[in-house]
C-alpha atoms as a PDB file:
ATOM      1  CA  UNK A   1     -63.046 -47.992  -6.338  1.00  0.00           C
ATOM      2  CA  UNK A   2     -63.003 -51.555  -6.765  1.00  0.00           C
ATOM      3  CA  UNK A   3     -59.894 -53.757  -5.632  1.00  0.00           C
ATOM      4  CA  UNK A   4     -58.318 -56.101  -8.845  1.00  0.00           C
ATOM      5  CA  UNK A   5     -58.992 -58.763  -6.615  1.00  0.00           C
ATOM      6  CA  UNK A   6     -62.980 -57.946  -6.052  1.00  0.00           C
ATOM      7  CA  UNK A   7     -63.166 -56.863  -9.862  1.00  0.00           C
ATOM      8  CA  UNK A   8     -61.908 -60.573 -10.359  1.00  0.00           C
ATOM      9  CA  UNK A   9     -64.608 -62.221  -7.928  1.00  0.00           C
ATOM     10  CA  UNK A  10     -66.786 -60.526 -10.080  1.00  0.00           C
ATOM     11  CA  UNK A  11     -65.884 -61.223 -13.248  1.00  0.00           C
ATOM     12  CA  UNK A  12     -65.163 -64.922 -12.529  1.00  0.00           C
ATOM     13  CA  UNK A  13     -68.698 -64.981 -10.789  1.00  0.00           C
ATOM     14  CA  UNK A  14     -70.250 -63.994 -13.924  1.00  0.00           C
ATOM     15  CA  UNK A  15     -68.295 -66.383 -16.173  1.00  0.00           C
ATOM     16  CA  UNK A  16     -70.611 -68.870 -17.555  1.00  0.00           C
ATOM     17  CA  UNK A  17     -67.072 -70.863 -19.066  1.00  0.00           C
ATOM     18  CA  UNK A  18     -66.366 -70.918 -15.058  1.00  0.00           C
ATOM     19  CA  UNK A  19     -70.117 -71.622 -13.572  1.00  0.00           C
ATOM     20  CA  UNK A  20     -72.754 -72.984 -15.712  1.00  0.00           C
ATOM     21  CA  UNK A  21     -75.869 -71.852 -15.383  1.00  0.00           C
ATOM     22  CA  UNK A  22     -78.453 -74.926 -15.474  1.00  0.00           C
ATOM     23  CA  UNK A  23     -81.662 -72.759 -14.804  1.00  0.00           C
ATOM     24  CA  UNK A  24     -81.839 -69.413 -14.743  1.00  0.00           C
ATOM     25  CA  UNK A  25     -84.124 -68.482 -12.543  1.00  0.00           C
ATOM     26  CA  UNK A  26     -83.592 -64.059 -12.486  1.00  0.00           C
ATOM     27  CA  UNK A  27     -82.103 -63.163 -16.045  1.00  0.00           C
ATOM     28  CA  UNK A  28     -80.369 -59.732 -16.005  1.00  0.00           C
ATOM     29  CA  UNK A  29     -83.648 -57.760 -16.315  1.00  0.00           C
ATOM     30  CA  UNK A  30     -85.225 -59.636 -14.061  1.00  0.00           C
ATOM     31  CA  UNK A  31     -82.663 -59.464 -11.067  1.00  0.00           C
ATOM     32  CA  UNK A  32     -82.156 -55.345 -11.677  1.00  0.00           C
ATOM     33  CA  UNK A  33     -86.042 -55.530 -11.180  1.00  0.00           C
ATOM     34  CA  UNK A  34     -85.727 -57.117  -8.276  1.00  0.00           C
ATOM     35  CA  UNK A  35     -82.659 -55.539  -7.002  1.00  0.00           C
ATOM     36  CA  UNK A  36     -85.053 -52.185  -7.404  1.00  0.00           C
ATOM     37  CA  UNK A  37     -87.353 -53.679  -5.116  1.00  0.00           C
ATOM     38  CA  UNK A  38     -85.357 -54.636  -2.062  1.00  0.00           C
ATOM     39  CA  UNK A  39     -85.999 -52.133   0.011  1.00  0.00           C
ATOM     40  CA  UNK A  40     -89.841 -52.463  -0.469  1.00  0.00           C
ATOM     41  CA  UNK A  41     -90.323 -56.141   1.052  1.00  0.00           C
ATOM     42  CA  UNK A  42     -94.001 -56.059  -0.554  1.00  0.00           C
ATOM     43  CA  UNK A  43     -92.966 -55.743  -3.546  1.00  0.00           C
ATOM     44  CA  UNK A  44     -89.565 -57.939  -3.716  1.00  0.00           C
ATOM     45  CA  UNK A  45     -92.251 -60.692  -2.477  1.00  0.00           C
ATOM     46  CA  UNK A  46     -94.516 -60.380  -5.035  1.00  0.00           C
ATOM     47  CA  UNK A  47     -91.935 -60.608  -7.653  1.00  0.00           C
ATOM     48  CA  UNK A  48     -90.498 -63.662  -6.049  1.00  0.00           C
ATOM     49  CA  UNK A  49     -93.592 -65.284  -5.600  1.00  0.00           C
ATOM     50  CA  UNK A  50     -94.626 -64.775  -9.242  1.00  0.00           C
ATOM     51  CA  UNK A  51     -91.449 -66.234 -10.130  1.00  0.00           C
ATOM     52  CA  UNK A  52     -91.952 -69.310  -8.015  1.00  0.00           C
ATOM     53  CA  UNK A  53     -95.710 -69.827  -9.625  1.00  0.00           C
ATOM     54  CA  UNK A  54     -94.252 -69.599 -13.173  1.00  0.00           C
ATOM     55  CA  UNK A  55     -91.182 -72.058 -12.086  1.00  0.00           C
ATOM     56  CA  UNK A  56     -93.909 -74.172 -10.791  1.00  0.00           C
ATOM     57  CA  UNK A  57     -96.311 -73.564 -13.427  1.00  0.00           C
ATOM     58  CA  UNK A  58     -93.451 -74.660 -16.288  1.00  0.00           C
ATOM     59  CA  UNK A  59     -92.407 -77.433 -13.987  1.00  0.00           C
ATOM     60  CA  UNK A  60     -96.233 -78.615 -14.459  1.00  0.00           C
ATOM     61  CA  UNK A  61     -95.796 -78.390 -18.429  1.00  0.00           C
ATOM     62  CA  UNK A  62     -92.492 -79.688 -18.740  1.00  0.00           C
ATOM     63  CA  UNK A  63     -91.889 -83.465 -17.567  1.00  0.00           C
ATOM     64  CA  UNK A  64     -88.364 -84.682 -19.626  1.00  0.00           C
ATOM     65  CA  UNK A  65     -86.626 -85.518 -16.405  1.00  0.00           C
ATOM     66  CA  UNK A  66     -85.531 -81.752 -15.144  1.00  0.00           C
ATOM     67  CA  UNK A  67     -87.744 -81.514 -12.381  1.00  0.00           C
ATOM     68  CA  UNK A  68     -85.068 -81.459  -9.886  1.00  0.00           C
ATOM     69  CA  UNK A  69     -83.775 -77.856 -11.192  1.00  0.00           C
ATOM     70  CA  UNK A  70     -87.132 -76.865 -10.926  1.00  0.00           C
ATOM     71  CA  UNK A  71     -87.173 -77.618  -7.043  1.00  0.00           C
ATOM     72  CA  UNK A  72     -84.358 -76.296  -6.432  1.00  0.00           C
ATOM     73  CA  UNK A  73     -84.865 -72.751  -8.569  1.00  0.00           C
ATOM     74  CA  UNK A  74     -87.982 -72.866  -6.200  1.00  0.00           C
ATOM     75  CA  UNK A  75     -86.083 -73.435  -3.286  1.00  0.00           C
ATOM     76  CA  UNK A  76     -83.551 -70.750  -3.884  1.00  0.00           C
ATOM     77  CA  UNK A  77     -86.579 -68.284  -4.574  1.00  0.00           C
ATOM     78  CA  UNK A  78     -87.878 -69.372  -1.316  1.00  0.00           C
ATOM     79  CA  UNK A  79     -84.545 -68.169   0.338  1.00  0.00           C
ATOM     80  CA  UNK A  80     -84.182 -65.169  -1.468  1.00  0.00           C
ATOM     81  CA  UNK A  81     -87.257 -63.982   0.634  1.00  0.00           C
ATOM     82  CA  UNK A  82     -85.761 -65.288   3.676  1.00  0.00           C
ATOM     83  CA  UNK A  83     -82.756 -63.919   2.801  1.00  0.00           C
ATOM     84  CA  UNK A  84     -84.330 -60.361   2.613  1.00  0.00           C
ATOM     85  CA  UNK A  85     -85.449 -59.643   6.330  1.00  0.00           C
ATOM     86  CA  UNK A  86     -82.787 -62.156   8.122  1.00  0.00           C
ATOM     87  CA  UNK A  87     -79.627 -61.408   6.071  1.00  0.00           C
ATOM     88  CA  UNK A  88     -79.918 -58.431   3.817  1.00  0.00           C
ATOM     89  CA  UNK A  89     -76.037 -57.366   3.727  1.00  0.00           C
ATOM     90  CA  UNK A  90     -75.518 -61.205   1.878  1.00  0.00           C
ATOM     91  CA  UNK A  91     -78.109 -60.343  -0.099  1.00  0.00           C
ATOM     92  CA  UNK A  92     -76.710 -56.774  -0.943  1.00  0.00           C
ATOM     93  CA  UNK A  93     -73.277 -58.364  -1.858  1.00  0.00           C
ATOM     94  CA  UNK A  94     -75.381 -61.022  -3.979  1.00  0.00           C
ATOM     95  CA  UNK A  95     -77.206 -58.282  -5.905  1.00  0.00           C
ATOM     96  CA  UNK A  96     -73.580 -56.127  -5.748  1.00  0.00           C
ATOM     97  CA  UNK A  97     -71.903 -58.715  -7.784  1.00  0.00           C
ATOM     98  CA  UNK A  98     -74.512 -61.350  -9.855  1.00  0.00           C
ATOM     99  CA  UNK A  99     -75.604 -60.406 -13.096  1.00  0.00           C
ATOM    100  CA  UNK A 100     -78.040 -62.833 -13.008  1.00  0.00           C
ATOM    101  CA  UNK A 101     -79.507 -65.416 -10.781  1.00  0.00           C
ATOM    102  CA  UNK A 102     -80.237 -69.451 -11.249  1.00  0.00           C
ATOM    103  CA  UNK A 103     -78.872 -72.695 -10.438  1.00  0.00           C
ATOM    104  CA  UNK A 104     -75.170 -73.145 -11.210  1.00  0.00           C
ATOM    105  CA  UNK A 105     -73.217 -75.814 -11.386  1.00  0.00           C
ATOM    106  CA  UNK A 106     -68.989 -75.371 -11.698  1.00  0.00           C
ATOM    107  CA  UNK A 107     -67.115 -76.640 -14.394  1.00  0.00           C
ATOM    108  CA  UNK A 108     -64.261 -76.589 -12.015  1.00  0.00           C
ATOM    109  CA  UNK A 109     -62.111 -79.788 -10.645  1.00  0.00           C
ATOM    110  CA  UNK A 110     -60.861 -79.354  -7.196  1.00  0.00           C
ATOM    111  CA  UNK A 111     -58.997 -76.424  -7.509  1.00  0.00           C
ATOM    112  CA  UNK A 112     -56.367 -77.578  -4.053  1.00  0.00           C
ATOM    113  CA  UNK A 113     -53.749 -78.682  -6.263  1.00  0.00           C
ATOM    114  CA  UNK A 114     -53.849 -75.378  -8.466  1.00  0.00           C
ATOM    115  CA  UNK A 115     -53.572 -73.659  -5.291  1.00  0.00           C
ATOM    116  CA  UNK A 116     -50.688 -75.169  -3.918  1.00  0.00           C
ATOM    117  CA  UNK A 117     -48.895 -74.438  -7.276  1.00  0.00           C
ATOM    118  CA  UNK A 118     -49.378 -70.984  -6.881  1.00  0.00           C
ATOM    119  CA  UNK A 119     -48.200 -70.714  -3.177  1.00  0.00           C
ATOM    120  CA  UNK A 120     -44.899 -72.235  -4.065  1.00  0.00           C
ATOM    121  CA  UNK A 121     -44.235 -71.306  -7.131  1.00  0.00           C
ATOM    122  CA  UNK A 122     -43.630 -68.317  -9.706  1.00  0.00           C
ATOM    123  CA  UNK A 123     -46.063 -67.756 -12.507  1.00  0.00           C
ATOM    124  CA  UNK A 124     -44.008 -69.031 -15.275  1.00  0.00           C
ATOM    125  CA  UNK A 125     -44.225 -72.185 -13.343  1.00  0.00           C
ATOM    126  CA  UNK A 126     -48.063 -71.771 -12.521  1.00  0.00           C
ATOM    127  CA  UNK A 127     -48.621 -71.406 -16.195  1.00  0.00           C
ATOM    128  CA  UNK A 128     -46.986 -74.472 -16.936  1.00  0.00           C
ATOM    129  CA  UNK A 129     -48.766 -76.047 -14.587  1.00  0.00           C
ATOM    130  CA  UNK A 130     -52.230 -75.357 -15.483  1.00  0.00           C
ATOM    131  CA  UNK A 131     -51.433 -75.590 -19.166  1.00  0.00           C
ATOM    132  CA  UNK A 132     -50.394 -79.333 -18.549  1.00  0.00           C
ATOM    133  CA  UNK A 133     -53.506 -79.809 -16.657  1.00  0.00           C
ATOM    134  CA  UNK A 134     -55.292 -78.260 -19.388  1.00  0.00           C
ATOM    135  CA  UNK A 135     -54.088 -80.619 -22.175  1.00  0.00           C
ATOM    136  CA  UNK A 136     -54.284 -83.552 -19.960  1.00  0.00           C
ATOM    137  CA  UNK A 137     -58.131 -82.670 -19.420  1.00  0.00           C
ATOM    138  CA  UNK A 138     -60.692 -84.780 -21.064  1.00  0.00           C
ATOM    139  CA  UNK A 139     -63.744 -82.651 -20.609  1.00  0.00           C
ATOM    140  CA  UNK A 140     -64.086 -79.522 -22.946  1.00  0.00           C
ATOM    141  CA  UNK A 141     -66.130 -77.614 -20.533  1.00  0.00           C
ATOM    142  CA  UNK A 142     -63.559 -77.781 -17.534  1.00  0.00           C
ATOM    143  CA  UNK A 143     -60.894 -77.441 -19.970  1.00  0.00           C
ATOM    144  CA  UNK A 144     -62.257 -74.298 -21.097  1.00  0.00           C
ATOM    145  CA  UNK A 145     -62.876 -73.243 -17.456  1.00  0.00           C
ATOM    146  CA  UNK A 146     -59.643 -73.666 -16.236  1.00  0.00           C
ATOM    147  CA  UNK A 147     -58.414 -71.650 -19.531  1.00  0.00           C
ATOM    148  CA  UNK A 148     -60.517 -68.844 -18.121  1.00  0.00           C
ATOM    149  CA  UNK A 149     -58.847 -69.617 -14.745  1.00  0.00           C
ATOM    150  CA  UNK A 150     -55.483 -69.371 -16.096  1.00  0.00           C
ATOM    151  CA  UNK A 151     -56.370 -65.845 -17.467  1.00  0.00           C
ATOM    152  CA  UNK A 152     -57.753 -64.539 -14.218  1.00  0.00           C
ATOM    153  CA  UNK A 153     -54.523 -65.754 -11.902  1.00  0.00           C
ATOM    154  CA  UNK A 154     -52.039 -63.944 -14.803  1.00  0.00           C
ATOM    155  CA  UNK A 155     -54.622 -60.902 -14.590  1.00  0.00           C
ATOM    156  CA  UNK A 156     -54.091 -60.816 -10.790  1.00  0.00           C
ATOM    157  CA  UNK A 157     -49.936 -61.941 -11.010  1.00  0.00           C
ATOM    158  CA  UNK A 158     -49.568 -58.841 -13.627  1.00  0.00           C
ATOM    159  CA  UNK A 159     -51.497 -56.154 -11.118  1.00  0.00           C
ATOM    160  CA  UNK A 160     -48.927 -57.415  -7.890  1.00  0.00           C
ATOM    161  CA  UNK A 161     -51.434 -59.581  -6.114  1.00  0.00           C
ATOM    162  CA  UNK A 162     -49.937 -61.566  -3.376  1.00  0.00           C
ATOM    163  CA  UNK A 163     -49.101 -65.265  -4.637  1.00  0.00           C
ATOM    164  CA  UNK A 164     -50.515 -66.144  -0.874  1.00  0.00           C
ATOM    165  CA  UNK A 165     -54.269 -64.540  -1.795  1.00  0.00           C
ATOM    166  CA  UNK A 166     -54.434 -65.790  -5.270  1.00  0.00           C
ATOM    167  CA  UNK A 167     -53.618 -69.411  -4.302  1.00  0.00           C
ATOM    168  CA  UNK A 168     -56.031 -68.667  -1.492  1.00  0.00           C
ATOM    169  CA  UNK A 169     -58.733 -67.520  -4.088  1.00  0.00           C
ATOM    170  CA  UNK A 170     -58.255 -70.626  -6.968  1.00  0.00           C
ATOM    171  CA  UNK A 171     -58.430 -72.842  -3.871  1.00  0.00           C
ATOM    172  CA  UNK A 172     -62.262 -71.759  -3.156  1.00  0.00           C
ATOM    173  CA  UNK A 173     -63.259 -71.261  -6.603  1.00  0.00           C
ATOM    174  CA  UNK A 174     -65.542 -74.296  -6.600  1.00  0.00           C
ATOM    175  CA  UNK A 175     -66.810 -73.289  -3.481  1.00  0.00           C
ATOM    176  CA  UNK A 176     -68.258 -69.960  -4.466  1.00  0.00           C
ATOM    177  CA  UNK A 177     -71.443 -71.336  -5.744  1.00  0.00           C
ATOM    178  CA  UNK A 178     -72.238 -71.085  -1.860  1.00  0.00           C
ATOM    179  CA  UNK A 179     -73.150 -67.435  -3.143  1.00  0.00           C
ATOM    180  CA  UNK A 180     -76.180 -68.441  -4.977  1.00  0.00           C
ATOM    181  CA  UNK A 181     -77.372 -70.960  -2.717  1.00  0.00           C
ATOM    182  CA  UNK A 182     -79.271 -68.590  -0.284  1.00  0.00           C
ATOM    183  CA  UNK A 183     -81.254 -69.293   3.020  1.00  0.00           C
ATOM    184  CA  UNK A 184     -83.020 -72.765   2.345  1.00  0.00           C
ATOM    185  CA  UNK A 185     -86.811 -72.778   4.058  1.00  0.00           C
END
């Protein structure tokens, strides 16, 4: 059984409000295919390697100025096979809790602050705090991210989380893209 806090990590993972998705490189289908295929290394390579000829192959067609998510869906392709032989328990935690794979980007500011907040403070006070932060924000997507945000801290106040690992995990929020950036070649 999964912990609230790991149920979280996934769900917040798989929040496109939270991490935009600016290529998708593996869409669900795709990355259960692929997830099927990990423990024959033939056959994870040849689906990665078809993927990178069609991301090259589109990057060919398509010139309005995107070409740099191109290289780096390629590049993260590159590292998934890498990632297979030299690291396959990151890999297994990847494929554990993505529902997809691609090139995000967070809609998150730095989170330190929010953090802090929670380490000192009680949630009525956290909920203020965000909520004026919230208002104050100018740009609709981080606004609606750090709604989302909000939502996830209450959900892990209301099932006795410690104030300590909460602050701990809205601190490295906008770090956990880390996650899809595999092994670079």
């Amino acid at each position: 059984m999964m912990s609230k806090m790991d149920d979280i990590f996934k769900k917040v993972l798989n929040d496109r409000d939270i991490f935009w998705v600016k290529k998708e490189i593996f869409n669900e289908t795709e990355w259960n295919e692929l997830r099927n295929a990990k423990g024959n290394y033939d056959e994870f390579a040849r689906i990665v390697d078809s993927k990178i000829k069609s991301l090259e192959n589109e990057m060919n067609r398509v010139s309005n100025g995107n070409g740099e998510d191109f290289k780096e869906s390629v590049k993260l392709c590159k590292g998934l096979k890498s990632t297979l032989k030299e690291s396959p328990n990151i890999l297994n935690q990847m494929f554990d809790v993505l529902k997809s794979f691609g090139v995000v980007k967070p809609n998150l500011p730095n989170m330190d602050d929010y953090g802090k907040v929670i380490e000192r403070y009680g949630l009525s006070t956290v909920e203020q705090f965000f909520l004026d932060k919230i208002k104050r924000e100018n740009n609709q997507h981080r606004k609606k991210a750090l709604v989302r945000v909000l939502e996830y801290v209450k959900e892990l106040y209301n099932s006795n989380q410690s104030a300590l690992e909460i602050a701990y995990f809205v601190r490295k929020l906008d770090s956990l893209t880390i996650l899809w950036e595999v092994k670079n070649e």
